[in-house]
PDB file of N, CA and C in Angstrom:
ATOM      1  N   UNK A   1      26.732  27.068 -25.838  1.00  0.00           N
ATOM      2  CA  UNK A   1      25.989  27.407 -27.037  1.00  0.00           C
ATOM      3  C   UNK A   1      25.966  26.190 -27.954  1.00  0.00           C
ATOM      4  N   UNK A   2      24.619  26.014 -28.832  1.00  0.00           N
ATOM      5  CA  UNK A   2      24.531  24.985 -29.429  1.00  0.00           C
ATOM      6  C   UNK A   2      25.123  25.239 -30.947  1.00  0.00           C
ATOM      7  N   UNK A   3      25.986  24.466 -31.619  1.00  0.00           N
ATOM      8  CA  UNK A   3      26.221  24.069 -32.761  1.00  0.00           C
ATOM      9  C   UNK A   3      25.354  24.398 -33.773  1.00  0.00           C
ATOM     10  N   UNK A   4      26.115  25.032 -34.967  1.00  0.00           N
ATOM     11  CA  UNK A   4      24.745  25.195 -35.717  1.00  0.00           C
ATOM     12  C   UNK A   4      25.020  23.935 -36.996  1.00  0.00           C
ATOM     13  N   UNK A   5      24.170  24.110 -37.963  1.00  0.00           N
ATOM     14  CA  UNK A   5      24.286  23.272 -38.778  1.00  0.00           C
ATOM     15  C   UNK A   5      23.939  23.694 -40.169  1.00  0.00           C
ATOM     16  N   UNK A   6      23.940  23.658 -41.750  1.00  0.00           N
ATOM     17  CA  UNK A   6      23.349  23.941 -42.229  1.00  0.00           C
ATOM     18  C   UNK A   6      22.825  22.472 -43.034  1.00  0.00           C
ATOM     19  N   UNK A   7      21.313  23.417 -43.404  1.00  0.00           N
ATOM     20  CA  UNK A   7      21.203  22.702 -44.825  1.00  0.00           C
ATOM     21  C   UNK A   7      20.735  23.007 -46.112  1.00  0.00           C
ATOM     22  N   UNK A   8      20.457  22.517 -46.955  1.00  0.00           N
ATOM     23  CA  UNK A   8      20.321  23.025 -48.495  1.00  0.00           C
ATOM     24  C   UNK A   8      18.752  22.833 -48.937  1.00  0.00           C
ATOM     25  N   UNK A   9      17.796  24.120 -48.935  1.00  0.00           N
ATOM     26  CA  UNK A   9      16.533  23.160 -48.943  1.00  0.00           C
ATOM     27  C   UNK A   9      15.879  24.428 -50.707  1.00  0.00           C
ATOM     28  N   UNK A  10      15.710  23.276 -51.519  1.00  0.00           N
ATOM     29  CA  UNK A  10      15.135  23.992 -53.016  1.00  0.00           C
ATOM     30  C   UNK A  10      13.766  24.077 -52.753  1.00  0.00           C
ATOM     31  N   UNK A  11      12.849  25.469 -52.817  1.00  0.00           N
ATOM     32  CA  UNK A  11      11.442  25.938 -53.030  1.00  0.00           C
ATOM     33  C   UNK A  11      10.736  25.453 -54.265  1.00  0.00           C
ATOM     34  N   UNK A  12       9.757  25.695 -54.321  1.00  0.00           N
ATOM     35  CA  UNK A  12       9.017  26.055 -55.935  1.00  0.00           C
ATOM     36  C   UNK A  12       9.372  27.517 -55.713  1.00  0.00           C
ATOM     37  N   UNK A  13       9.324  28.064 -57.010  1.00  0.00           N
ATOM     38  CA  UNK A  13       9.633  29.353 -57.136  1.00  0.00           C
ATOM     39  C   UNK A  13       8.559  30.489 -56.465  1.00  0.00           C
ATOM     40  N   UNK A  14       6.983  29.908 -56.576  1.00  0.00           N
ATOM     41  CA  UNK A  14       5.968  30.349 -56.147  1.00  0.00           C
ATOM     42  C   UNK A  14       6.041  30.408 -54.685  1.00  0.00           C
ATOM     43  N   UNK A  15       6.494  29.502 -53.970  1.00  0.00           N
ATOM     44  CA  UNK A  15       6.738  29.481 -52.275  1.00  0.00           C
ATOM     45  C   UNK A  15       8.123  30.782 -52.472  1.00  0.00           C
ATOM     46  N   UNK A  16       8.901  30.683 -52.845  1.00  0.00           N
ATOM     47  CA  UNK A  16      10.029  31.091 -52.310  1.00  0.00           C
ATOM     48  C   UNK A  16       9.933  32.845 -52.779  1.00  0.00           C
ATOM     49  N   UNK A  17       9.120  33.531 -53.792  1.00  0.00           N
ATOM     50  CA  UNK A  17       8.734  34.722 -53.965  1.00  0.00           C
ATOM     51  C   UNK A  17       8.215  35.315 -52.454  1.00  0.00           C
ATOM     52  N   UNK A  18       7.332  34.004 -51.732  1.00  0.00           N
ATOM     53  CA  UNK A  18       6.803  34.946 -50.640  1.00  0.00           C
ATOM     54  C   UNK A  18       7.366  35.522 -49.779  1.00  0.00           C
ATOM     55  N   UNK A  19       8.980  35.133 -49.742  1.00  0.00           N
ATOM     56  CA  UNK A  19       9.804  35.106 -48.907  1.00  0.00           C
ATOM     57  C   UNK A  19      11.103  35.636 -49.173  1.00  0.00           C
ATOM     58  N   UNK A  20      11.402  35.595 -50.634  1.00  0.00           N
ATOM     59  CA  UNK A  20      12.883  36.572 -51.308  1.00  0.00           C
ATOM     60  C   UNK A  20      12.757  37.986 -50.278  1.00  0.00           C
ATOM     61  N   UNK A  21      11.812  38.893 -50.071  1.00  0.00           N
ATOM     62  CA  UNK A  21      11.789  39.952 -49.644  1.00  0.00           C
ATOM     63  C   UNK A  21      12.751  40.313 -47.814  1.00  0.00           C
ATOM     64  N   UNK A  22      12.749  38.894 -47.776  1.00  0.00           N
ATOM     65  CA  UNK A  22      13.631  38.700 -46.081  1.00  0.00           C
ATOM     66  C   UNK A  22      14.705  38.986 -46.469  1.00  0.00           C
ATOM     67  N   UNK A  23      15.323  39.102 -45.418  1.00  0.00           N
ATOM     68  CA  UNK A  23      17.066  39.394 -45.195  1.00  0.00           C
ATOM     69  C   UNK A  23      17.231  37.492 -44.518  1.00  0.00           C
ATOM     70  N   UNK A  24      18.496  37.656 -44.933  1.00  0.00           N
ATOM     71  CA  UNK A  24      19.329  36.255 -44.552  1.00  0.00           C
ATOM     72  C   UNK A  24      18.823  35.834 -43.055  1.00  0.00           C
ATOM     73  N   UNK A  25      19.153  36.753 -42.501  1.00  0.00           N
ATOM     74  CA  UNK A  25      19.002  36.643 -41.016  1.00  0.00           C
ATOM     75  C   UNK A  25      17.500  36.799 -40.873  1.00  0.00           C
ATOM     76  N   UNK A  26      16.599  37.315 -41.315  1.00  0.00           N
ATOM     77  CA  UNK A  26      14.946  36.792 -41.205  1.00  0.00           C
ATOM     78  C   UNK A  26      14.693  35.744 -41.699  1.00  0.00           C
ATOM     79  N   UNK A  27      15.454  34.887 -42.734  1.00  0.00           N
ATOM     80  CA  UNK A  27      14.618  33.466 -43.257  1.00  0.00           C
ATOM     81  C   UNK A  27      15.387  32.338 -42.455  1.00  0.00           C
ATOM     82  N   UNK A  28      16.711  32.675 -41.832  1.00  0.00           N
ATOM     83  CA  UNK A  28      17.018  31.523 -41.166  1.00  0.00           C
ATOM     84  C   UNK A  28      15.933  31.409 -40.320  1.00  0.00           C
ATOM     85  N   UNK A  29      15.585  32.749 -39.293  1.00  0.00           N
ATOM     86  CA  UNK A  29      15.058  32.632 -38.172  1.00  0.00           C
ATOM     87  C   UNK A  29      13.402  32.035 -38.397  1.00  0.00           C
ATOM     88  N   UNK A  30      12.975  32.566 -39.639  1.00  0.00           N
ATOM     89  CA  UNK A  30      11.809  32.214 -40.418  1.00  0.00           C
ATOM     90  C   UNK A  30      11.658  30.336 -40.293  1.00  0.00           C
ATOM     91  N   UNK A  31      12.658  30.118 -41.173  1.00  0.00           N
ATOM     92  CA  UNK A  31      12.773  28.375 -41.564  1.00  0.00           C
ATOM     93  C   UNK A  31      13.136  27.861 -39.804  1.00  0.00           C
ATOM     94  N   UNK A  32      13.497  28.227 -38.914  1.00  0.00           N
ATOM     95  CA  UNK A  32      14.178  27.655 -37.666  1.00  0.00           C
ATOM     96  C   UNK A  32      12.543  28.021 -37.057  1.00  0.00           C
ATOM     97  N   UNK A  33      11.997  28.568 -37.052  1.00  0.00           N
ATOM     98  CA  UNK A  33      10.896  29.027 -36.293  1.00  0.00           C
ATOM     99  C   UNK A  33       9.717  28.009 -36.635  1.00  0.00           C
ATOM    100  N   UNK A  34       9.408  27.583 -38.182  1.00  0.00           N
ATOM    101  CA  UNK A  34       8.868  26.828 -39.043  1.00  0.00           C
ATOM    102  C   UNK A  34       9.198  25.277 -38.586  1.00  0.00           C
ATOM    103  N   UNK A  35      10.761  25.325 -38.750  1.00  0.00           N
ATOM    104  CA  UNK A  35      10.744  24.176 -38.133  1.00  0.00           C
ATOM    105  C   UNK A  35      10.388  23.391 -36.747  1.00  0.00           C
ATOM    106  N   UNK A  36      10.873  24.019 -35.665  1.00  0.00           N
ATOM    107  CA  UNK A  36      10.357  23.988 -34.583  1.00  0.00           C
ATOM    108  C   UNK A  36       8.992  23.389 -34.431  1.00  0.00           C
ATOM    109  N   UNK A  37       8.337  24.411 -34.522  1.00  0.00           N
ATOM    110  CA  UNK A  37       6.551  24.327 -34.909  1.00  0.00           C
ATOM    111  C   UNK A  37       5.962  23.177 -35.094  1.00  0.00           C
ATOM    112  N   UNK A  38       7.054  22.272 -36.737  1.00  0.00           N
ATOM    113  CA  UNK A  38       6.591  21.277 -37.231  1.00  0.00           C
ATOM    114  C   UNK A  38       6.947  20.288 -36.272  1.00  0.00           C
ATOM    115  N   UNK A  39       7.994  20.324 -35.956  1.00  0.00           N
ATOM    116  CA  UNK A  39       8.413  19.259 -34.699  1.00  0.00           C
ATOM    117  C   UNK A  39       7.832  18.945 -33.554  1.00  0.00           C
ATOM    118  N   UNK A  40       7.512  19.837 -32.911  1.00  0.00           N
ATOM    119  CA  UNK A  40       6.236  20.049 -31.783  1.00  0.00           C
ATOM    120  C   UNK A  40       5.106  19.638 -32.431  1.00  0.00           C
ATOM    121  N   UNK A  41       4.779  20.030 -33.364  1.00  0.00           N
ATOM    122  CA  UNK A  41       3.201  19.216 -33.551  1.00  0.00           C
ATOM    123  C   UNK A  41       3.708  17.708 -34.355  1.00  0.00           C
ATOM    124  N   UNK A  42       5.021  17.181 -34.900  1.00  0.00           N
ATOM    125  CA  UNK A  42       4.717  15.671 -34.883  1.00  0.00           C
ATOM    126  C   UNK A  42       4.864  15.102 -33.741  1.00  0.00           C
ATOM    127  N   UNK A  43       5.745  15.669 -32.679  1.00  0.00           N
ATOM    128  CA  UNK A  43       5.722  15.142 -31.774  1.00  0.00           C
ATOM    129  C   UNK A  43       4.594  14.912 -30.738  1.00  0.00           C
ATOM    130  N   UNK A  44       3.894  15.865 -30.850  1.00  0.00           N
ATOM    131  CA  UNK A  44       2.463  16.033 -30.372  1.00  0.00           C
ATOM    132  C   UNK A  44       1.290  14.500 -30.877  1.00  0.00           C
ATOM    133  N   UNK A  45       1.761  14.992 -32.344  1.00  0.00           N
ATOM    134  CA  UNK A  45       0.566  13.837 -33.022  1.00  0.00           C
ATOM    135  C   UNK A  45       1.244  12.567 -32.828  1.00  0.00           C
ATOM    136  N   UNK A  46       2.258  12.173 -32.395  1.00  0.00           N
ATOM    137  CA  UNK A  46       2.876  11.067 -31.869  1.00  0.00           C
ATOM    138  C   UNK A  46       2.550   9.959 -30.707  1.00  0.00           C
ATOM    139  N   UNK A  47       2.357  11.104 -29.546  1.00  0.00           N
ATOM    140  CA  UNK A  47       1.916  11.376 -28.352  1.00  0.00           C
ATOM    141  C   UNK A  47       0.507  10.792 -28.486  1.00  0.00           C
ATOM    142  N   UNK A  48      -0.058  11.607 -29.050  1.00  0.00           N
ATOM    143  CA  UNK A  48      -1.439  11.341 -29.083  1.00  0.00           C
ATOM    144  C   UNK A  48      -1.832   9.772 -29.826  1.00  0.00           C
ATOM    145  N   UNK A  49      -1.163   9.383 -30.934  1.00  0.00           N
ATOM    146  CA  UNK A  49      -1.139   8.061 -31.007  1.00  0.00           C
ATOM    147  C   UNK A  49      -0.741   6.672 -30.154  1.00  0.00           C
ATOM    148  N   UNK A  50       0.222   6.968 -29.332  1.00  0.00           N
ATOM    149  CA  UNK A  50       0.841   6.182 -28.389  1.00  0.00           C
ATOM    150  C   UNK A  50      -0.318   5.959 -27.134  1.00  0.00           C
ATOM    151  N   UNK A  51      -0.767   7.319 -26.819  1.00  0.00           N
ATOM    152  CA  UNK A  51      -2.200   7.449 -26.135  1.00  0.00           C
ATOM    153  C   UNK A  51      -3.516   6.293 -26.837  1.00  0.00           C
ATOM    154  N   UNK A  52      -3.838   7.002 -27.833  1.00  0.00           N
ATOM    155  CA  UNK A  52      -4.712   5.808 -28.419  1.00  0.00           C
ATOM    156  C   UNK A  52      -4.206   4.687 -28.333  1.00  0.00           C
ATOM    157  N   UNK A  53      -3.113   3.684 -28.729  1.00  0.00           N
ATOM    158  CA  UNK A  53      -2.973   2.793 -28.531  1.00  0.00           C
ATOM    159  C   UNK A  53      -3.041   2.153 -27.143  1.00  0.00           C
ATOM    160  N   UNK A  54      -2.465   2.960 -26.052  1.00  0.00           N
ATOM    161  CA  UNK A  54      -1.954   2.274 -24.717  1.00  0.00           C
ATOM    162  C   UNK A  54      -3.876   2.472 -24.260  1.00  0.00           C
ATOM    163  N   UNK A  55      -4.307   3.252 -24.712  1.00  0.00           N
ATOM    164  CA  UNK A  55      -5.968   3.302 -23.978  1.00  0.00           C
ATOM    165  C   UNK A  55      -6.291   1.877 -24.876  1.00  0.00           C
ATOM    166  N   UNK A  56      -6.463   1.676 -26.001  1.00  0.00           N
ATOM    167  CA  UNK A  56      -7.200   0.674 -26.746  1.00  0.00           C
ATOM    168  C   UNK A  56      -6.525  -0.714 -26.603  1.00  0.00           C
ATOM    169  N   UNK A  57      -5.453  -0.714 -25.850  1.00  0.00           N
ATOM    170  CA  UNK A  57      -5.124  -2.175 -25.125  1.00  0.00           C
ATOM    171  C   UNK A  57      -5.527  -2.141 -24.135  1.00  0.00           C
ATOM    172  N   UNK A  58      -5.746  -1.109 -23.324  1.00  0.00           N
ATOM    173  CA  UNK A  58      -6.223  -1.031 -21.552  1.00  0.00           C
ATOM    174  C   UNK A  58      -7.683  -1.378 -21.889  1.00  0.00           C
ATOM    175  N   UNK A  59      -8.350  -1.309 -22.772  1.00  0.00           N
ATOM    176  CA  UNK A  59      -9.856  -1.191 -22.753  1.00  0.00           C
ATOM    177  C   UNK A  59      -9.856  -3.141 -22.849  1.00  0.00           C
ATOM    178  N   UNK A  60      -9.076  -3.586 -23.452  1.00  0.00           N
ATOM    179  CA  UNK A  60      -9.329  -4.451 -23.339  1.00  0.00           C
ATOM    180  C   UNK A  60      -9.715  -6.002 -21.931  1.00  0.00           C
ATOM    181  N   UNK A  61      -8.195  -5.170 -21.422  1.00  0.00           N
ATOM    182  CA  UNK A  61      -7.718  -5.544 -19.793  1.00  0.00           C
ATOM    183  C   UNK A  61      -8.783  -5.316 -18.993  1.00  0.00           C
ATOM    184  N   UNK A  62      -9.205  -4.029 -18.994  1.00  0.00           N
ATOM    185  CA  UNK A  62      -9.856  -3.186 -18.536  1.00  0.00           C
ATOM    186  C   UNK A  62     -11.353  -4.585 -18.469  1.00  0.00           C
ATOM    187  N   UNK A  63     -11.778  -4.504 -19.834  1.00  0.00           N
ATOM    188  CA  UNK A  63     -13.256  -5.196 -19.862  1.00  0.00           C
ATOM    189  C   UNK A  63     -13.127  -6.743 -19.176  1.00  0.00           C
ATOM    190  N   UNK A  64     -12.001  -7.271 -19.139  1.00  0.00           N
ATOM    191  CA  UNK A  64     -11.613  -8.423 -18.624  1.00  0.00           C
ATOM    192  C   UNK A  64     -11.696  -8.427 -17.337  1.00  0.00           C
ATOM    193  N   UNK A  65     -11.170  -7.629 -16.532  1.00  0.00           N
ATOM    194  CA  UNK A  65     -11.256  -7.308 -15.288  1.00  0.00           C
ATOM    195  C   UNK A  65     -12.748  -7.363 -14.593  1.00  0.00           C
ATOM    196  N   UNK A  66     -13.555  -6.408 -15.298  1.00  0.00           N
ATOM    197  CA  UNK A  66     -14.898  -6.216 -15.169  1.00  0.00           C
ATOM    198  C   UNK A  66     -15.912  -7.564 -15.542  1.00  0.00           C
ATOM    199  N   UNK A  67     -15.200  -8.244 -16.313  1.00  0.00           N
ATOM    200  CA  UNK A  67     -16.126  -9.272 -16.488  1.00  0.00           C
ATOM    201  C   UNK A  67     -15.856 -10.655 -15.113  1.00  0.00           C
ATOM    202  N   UNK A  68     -14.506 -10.432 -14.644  1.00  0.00           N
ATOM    203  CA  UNK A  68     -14.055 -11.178 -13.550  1.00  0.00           C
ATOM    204  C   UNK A  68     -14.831 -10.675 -12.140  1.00  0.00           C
ATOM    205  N   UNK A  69     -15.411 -10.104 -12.297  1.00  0.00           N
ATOM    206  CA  UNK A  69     -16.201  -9.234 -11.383  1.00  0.00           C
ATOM    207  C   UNK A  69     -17.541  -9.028 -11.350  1.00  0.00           C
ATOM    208  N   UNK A  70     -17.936  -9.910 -12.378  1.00  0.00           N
ATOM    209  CA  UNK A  70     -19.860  -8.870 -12.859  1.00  0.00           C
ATOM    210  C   UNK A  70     -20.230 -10.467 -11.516  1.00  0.00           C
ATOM    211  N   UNK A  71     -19.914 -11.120 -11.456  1.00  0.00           N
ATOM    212  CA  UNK A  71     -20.750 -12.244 -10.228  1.00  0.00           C
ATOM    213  C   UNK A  71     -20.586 -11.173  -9.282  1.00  0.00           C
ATOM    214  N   UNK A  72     -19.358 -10.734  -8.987  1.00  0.00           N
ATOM    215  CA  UNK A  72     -19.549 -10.219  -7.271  1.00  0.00           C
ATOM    216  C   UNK A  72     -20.338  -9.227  -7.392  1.00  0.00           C
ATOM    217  N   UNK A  73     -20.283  -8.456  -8.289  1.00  0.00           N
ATOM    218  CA  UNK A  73     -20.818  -7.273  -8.353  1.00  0.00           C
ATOM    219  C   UNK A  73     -22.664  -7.166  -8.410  1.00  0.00           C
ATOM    220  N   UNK A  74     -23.154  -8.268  -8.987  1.00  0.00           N
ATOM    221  CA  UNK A  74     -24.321  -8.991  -9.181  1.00  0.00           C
ATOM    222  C   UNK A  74     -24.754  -9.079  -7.712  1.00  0.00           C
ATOM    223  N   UNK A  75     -23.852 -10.101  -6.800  1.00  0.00           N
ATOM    224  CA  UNK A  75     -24.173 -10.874  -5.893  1.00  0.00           C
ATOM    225  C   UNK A  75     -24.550  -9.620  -4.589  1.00  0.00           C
ATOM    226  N   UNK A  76     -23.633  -8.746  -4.823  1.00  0.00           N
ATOM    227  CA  UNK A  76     -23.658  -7.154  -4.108  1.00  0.00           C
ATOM    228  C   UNK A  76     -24.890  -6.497  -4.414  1.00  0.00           C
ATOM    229  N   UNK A  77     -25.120  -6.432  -5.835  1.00  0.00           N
ATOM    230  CA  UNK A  77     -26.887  -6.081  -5.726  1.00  0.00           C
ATOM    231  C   UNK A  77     -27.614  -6.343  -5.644  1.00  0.00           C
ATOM    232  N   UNK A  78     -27.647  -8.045  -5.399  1.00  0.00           N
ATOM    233  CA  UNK A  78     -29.065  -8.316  -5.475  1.00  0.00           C
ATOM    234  C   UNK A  78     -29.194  -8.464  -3.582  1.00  0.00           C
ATOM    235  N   UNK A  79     -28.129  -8.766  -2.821  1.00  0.00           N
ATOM    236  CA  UNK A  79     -27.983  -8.551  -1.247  1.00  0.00           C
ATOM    237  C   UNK A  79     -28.496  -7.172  -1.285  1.00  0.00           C
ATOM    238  N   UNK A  80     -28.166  -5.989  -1.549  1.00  0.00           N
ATOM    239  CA  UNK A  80     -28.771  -4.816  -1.172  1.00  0.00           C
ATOM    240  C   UNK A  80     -30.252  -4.614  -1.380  1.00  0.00           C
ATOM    241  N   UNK A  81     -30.730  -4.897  -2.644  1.00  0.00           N
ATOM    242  CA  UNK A  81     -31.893  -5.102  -2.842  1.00  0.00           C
ATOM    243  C   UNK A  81     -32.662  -6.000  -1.721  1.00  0.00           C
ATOM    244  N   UNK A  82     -32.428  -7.558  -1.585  1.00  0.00           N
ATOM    245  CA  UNK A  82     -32.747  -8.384  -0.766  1.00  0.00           C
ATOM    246  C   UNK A  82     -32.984  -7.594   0.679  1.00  0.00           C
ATOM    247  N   UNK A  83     -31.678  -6.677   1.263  1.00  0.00           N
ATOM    248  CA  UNK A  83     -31.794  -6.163   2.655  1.00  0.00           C
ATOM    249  C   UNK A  83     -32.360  -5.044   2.757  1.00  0.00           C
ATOM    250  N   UNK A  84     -32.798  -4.461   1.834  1.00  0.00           N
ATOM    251  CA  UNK A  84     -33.938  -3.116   1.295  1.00  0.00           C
ATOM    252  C   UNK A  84     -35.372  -3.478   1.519  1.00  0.00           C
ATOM    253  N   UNK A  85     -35.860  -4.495   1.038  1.00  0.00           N
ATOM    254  CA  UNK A  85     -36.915  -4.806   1.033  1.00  0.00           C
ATOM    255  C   UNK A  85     -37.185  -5.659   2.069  1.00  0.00           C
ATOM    256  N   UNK A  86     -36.332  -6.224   2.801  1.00  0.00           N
ATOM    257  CA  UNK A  86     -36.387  -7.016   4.220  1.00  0.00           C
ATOM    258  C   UNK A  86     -37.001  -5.579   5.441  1.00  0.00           C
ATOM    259  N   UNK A  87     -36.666  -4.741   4.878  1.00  0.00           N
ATOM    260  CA  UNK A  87     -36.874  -3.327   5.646  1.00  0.00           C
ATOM    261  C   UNK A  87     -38.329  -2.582   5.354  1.00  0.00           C
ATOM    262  N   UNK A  88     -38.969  -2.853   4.383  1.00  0.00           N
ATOM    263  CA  UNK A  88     -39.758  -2.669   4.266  1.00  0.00           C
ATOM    264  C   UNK A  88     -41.112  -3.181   4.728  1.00  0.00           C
TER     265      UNK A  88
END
């Protein structure tokens, strides 16, 4: 079983009305449930940044590659073309 921990967290009075009506044991589970949530989605939006970045350096590599290539790739179409119309 995991360790618990506490901590000390002050509302505005307006947040914390919505919620006086819980029992102890509903707002831990409330605030632990809340928290969670938030954690998963920074970790999420984290994710998703690390993504953007590792794509927007690959794009770069990426276009480099392709440009090391546009002769052969050239030289490949204009032979097909060339042996297309030799057929004709």
């Amino acid at each position: 079983m995991s360790q618990l921990q506490q901590i000390a967290l002050e509302l505005p009075e307006e947040l914390y009305t919505e919620i006086e009506h819980l029992s102890q044991s509903e707002k831990d589970s409330f605030f632990h449930q809340v928290l969670k949530d938030q954690i998963e989605k920074q970790k999420s939006k984290d994710m998703q940044e690390q993504l953007k970045n590792g794509y927007a350096e690959m794009a770069a590599l990426n276009a480099e590659i392709c440009a090391e290539f546009e002769y052969a790739e050239t030289e490949s179409t204009q032979t097909t073309e060339r042996r297309l119309n030799e057929q004709d």
